[in-house]
PDB file of N, CA and C in Angstrom:
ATOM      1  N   UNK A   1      22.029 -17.931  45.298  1.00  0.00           N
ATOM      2  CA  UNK A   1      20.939 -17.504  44.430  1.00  0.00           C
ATOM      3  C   UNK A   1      19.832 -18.557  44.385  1.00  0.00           C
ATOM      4  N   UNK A   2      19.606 -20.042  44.154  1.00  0.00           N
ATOM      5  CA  UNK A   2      19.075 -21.064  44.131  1.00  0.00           C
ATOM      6  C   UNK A   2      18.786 -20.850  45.316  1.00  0.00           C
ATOM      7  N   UNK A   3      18.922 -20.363  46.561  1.00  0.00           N
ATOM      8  CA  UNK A   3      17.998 -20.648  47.977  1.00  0.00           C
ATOM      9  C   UNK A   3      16.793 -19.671  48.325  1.00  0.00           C
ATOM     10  N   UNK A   4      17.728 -18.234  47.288  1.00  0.00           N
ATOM     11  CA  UNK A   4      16.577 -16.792  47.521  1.00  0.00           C
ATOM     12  C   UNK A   4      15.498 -17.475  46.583  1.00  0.00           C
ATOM     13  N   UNK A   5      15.421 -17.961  45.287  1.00  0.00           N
ATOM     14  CA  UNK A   5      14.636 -18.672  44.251  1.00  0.00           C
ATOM     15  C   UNK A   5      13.579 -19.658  45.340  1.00  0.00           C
ATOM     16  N   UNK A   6      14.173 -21.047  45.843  1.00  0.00           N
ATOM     17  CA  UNK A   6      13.218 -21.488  46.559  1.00  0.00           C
ATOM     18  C   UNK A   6      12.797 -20.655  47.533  1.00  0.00           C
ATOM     19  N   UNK A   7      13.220 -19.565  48.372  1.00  0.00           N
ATOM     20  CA  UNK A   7      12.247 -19.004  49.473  1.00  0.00           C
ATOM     21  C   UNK A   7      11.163 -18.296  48.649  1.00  0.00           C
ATOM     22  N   UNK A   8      11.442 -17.701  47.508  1.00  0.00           N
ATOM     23  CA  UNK A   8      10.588 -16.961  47.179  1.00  0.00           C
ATOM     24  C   UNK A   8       9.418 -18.211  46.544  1.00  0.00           C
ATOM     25  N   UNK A   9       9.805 -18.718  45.858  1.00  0.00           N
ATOM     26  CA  UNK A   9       8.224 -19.725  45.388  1.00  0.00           C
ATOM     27  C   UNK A   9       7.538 -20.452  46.887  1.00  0.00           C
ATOM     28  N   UNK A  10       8.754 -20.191  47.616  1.00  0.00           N
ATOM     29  CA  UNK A  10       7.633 -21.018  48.759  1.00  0.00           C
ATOM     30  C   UNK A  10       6.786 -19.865  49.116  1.00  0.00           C
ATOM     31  N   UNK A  11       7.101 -18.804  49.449  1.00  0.00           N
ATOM     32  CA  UNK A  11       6.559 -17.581  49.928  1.00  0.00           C
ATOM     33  C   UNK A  11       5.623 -17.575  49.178  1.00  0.00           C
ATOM     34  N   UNK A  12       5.438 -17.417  47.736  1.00  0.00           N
ATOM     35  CA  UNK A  12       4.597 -17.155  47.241  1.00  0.00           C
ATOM     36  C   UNK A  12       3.179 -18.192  47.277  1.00  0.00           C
ATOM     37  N   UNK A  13       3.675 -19.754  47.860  1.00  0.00           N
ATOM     38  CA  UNK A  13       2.689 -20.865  47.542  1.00  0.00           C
ATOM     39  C   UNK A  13       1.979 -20.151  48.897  1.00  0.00           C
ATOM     40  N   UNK A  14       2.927 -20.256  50.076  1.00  0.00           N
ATOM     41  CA  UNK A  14       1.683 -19.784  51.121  1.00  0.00           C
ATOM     42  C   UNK A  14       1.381 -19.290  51.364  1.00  0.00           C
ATOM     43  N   UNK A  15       0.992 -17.851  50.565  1.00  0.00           N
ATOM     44  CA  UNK A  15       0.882 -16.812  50.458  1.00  0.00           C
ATOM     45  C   UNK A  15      -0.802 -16.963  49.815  1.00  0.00           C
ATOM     46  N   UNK A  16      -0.309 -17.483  48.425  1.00  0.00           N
ATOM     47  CA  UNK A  16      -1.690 -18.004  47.541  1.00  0.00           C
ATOM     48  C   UNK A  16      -2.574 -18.715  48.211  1.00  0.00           C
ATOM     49  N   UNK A  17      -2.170 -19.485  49.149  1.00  0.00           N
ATOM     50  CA  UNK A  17      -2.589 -20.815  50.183  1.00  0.00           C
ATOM     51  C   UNK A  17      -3.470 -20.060  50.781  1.00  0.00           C
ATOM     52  N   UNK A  18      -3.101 -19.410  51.653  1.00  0.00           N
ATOM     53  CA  UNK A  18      -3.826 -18.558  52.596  1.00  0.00           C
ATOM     54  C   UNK A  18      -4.990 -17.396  51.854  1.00  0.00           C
ATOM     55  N   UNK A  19      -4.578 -17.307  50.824  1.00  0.00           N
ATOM     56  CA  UNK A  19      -5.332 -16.108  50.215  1.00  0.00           C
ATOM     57  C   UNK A  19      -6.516 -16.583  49.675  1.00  0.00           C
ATOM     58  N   UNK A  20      -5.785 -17.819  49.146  1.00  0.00           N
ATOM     59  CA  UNK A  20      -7.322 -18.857  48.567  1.00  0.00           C
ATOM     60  C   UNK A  20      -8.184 -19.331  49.690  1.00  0.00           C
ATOM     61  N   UNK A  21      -7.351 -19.631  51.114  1.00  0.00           N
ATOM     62  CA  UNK A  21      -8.878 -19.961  52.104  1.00  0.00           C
ATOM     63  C   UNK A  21      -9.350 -18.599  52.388  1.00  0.00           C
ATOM     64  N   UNK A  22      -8.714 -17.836  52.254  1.00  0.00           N
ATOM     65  CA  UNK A  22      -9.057 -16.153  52.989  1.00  0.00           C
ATOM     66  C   UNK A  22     -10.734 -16.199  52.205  1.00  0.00           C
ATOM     67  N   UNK A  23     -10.725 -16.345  51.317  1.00  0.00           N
ATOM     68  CA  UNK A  23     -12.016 -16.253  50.330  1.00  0.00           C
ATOM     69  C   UNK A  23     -12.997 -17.378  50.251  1.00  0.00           C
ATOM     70  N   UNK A  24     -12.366 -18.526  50.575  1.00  0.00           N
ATOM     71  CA  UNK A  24     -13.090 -19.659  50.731  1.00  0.00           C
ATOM     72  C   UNK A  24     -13.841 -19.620  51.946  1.00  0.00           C
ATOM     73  N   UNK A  25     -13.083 -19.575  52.627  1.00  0.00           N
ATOM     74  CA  UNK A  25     -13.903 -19.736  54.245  1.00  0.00           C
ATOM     75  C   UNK A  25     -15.238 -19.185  54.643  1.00  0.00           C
ATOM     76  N   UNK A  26     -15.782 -19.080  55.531  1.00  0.00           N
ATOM     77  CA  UNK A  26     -17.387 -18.170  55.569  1.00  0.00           C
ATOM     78  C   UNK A  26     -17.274 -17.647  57.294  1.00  0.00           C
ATOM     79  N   UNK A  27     -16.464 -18.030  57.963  1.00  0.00           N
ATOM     80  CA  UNK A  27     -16.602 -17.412  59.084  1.00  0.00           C
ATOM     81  C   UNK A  27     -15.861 -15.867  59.232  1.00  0.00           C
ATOM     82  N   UNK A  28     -16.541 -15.053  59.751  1.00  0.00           N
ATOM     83  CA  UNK A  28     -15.357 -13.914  59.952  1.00  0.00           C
ATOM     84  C   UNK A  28     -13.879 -13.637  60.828  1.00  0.00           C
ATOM     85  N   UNK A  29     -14.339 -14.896  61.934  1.00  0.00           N
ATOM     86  CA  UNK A  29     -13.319 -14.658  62.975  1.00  0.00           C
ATOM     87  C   UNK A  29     -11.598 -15.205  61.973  1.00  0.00           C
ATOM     88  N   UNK A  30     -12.403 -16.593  61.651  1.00  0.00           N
ATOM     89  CA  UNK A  30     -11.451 -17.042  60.066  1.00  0.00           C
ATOM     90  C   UNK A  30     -10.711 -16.390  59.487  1.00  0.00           C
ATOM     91  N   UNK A  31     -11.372 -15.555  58.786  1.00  0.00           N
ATOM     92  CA  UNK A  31     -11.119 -14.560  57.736  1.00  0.00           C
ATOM     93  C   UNK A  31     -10.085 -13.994  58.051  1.00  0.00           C
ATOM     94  N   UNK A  32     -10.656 -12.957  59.364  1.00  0.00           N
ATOM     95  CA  UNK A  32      -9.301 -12.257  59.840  1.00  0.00           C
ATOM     96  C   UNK A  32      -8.039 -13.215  60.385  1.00  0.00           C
ATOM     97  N   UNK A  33      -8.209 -14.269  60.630  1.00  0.00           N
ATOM     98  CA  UNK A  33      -6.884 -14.950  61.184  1.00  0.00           C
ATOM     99  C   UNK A  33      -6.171 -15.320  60.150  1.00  0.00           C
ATOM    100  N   UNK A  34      -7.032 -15.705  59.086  1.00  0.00           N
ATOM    101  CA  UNK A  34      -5.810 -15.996  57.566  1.00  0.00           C
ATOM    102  C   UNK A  34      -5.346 -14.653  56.966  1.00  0.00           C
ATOM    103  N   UNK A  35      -6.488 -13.500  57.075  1.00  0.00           N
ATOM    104  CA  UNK A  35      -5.707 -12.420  56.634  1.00  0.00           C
ATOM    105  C   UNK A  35      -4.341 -11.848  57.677  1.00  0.00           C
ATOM    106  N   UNK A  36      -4.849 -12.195  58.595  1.00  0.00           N
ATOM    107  CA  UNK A  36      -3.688 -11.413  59.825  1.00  0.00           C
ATOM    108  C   UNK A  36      -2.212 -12.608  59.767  1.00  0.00           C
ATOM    109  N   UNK A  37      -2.528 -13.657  59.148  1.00  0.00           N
ATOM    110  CA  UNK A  37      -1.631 -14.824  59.243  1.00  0.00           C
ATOM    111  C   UNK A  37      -1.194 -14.334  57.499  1.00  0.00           C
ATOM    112  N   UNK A  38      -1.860 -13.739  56.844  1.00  0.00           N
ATOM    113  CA  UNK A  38      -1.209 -13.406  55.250  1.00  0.00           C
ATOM    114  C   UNK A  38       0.360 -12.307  55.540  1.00  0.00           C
ATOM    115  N   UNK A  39      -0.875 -11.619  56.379  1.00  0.00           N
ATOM    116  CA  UNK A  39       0.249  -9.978  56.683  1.00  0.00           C
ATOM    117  C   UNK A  39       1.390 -10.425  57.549  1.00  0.00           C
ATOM    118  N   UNK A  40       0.958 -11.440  58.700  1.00  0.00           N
ATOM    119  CA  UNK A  40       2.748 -11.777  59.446  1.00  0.00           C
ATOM    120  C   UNK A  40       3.447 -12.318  58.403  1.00  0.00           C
ATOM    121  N   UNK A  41       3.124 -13.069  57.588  1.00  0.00           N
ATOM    122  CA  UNK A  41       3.798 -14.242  57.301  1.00  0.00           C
ATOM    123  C   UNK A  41       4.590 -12.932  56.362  1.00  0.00           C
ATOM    124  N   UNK A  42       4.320 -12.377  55.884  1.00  0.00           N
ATOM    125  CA  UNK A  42       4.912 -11.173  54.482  1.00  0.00           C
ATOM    126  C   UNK A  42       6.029 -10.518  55.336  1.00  0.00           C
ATOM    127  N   UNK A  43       5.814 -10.141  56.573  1.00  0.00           N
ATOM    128  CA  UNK A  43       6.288  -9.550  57.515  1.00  0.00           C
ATOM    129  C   UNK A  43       7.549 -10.312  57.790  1.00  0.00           C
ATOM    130  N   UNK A  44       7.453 -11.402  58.591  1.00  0.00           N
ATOM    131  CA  UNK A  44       8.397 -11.914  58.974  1.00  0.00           C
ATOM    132  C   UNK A  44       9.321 -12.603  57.651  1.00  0.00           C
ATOM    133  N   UNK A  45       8.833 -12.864  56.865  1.00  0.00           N
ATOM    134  CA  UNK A  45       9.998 -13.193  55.457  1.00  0.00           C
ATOM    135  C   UNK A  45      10.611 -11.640  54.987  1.00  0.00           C
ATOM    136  N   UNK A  46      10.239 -10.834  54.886  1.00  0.00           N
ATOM    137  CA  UNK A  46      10.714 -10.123  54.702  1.00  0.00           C
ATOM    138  C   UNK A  46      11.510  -9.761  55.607  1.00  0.00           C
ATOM    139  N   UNK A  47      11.960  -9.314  57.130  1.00  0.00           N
ATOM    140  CA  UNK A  47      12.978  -9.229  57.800  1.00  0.00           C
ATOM    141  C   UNK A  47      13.864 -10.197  57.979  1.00  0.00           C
ATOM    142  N   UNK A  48      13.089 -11.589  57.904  1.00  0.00           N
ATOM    143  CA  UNK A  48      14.397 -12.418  58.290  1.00  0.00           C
ATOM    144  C   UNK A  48      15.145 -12.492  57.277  1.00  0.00           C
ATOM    145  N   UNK A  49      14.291 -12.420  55.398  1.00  0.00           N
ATOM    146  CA  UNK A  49      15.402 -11.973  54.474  1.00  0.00           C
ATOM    147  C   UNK A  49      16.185 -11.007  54.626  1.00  0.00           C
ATOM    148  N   UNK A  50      15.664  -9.375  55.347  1.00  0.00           N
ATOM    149  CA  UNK A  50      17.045  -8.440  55.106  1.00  0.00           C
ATOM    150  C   UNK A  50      17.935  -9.011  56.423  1.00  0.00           C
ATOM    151  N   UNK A  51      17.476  -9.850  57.455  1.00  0.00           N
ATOM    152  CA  UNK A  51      18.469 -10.141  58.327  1.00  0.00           C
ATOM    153  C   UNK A  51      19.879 -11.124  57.570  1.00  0.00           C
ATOM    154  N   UNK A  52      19.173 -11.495  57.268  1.00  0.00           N
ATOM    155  CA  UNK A  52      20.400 -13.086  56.402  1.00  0.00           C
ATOM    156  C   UNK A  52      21.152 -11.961  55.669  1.00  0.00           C
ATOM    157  N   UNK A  53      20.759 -11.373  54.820  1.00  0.00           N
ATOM    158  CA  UNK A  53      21.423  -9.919  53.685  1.00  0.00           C
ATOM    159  C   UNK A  53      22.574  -9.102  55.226  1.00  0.00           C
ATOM    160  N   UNK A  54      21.958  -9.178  56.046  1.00  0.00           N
ATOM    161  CA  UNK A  54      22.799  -7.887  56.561  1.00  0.00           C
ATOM    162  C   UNK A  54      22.134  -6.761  56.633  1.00  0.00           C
ATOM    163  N   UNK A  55      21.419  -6.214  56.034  1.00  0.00           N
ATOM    164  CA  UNK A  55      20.857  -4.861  55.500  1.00  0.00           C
ATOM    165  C   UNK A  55      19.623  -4.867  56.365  1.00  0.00           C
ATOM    166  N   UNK A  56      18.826  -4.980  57.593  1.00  0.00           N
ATOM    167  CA  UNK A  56      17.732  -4.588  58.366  1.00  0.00           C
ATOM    168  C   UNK A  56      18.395  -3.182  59.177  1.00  0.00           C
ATOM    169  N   UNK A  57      17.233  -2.825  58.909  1.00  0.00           N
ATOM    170  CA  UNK A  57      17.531  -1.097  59.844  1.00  0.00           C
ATOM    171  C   UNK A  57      15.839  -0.698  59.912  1.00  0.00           C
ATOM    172  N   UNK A  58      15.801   0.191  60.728  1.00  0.00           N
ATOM    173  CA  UNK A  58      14.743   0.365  61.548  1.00  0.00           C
ATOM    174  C   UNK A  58      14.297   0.946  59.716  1.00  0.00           C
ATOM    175  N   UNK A  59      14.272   1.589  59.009  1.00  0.00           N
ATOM    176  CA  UNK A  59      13.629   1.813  58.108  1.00  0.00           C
ATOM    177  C   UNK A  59      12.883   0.788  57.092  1.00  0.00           C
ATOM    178  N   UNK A  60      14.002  -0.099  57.124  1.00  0.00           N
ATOM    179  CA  UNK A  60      12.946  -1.498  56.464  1.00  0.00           C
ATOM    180  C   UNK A  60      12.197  -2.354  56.980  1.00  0.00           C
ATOM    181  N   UNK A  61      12.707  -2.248  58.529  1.00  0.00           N
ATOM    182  CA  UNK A  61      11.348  -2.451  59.344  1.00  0.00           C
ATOM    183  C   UNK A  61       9.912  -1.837  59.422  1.00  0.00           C
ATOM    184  N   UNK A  62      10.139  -0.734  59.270  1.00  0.00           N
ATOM    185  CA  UNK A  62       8.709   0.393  59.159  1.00  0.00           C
ATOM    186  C   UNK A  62       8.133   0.165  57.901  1.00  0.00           C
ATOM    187  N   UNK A  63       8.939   0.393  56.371  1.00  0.00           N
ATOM    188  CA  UNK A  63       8.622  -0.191  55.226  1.00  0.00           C
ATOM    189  C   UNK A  63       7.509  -1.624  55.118  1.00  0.00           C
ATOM    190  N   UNK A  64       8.293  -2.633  55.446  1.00  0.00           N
ATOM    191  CA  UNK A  64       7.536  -3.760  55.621  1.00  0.00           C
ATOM    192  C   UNK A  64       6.426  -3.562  56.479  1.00  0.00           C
ATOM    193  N   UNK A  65       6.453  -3.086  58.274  1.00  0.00           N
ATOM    194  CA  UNK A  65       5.137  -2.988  58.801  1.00  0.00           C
ATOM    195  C   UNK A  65       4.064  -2.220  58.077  1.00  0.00           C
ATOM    196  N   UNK A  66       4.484  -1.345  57.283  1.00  0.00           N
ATOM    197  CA  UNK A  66       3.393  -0.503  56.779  1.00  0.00           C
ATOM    198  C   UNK A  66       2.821  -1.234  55.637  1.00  0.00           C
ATOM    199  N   UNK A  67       3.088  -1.490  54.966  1.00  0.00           N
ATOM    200  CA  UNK A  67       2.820  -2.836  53.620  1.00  0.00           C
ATOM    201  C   UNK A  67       2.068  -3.688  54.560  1.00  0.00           C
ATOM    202  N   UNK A  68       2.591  -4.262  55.400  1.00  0.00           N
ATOM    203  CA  UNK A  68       2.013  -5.706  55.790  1.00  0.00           C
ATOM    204  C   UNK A  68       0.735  -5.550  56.363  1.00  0.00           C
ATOM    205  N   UNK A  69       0.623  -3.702  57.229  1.00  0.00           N
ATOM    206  CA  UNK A  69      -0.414  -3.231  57.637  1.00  0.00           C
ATOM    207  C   UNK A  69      -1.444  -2.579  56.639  1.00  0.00           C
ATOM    208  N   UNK A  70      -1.070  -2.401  55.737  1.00  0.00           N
ATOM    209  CA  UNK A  70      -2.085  -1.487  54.377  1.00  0.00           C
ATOM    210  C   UNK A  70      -2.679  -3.319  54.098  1.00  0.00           C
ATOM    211  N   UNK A  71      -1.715  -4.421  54.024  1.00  0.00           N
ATOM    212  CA  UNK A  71      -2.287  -5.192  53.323  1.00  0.00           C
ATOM    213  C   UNK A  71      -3.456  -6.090  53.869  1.00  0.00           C
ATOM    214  N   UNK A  72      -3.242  -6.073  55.329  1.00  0.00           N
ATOM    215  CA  UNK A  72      -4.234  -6.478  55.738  1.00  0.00           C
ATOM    216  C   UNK A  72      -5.600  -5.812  55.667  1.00  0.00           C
ATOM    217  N   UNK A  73      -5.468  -4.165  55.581  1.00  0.00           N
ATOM    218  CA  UNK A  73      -6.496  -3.689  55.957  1.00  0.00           C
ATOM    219  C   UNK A  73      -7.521  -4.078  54.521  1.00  0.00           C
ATOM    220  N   UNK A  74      -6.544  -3.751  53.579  1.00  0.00           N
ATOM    221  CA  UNK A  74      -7.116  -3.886  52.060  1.00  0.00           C
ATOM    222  C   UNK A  74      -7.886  -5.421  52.589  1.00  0.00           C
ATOM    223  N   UNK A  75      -7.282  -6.412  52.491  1.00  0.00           N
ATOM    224  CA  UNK A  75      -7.516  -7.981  52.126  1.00  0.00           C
ATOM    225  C   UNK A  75      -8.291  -7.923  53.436  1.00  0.00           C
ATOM    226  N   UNK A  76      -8.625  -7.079  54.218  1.00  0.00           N
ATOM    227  CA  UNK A  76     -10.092  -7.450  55.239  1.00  0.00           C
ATOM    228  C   UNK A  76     -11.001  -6.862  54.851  1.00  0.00           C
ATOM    229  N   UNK A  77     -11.292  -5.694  54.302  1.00  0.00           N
ATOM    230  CA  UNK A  77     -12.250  -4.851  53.782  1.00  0.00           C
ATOM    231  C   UNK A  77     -12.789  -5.261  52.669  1.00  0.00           C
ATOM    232  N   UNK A  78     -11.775  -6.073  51.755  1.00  0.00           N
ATOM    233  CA  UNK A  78     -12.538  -6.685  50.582  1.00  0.00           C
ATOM    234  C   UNK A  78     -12.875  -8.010  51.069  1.00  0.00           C
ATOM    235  N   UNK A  79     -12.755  -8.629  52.106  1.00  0.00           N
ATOM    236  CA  UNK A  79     -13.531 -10.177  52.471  1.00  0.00           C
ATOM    237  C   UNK A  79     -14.708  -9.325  53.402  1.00  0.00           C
ATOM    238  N   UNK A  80     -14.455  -8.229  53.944  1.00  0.00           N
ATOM    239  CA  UNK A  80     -16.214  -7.850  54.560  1.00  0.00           C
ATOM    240  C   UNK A  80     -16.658  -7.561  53.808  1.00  0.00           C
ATOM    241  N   UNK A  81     -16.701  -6.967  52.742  1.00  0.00           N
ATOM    242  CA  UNK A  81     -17.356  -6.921  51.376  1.00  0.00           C
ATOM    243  C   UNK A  81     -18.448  -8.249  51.003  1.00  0.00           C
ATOM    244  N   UNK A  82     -17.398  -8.919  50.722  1.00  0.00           N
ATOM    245  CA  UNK A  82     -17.984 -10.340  50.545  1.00  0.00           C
ATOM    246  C   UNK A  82     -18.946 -10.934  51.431  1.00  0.00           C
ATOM    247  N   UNK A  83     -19.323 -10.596  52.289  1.00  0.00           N
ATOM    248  CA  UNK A  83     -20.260 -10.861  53.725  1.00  0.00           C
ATOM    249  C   UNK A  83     -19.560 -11.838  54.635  1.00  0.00           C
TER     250      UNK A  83
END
C-alpha cells in the first residue's frame, strides 16, 4: 500500500510539472511535446500499474488510450486558445 501511495504523489508531481510548463512555455512545437509527454506519461503509469496488479486486458488498454487521447486533445486546444 505505501508504494501505490508514493507512485501516485509522484505521478501526480509530474503530472503538475508538465502541466505548469504546458502553460508557461510560448512555443507551440513545446506545447505539444509537454502535452503529448502529459498524455504518455498517464498512459504508461497506468498500464504498468494494471501490469504489476495482474489485471491488464485489452479493455483497460483502450480505456486508458482513450483518456490519454481525449486528454491531450482537451489540454492542446485549450493551450491554442492561449496563442
Amino acid at each position: 500500500m505505501q508504494k501505490k501511495i508514493i507512485q501516485y504523489v509522484l505521478l501526480a508531481v509530474v503530472l503538475s510539472s508538465l502541466l505548469a510548463a504546458a502553460f508557461i512555455v510560448q512555443g507551440k512545437a513545446l506545447r505539444l511535446l509537454l502535452v503529448a509527454s502529459i498524455s504518455l506519461t498517464y498512459l504508461a503509469f497506468g498500464l504498468l500499474n494494471h501490469y504489476e496488479d495482474k489485471s491488464l486486458s485489452e479493455k483497460v488498454f483502450l480505456e486508458y488510450a482513450a483518456l490519454a487521447s481525449l486528454t491531450f486533445i482537451v489540454l492542446y486546444s485549450l493551450l491554442l486558445a492561449r496563442g
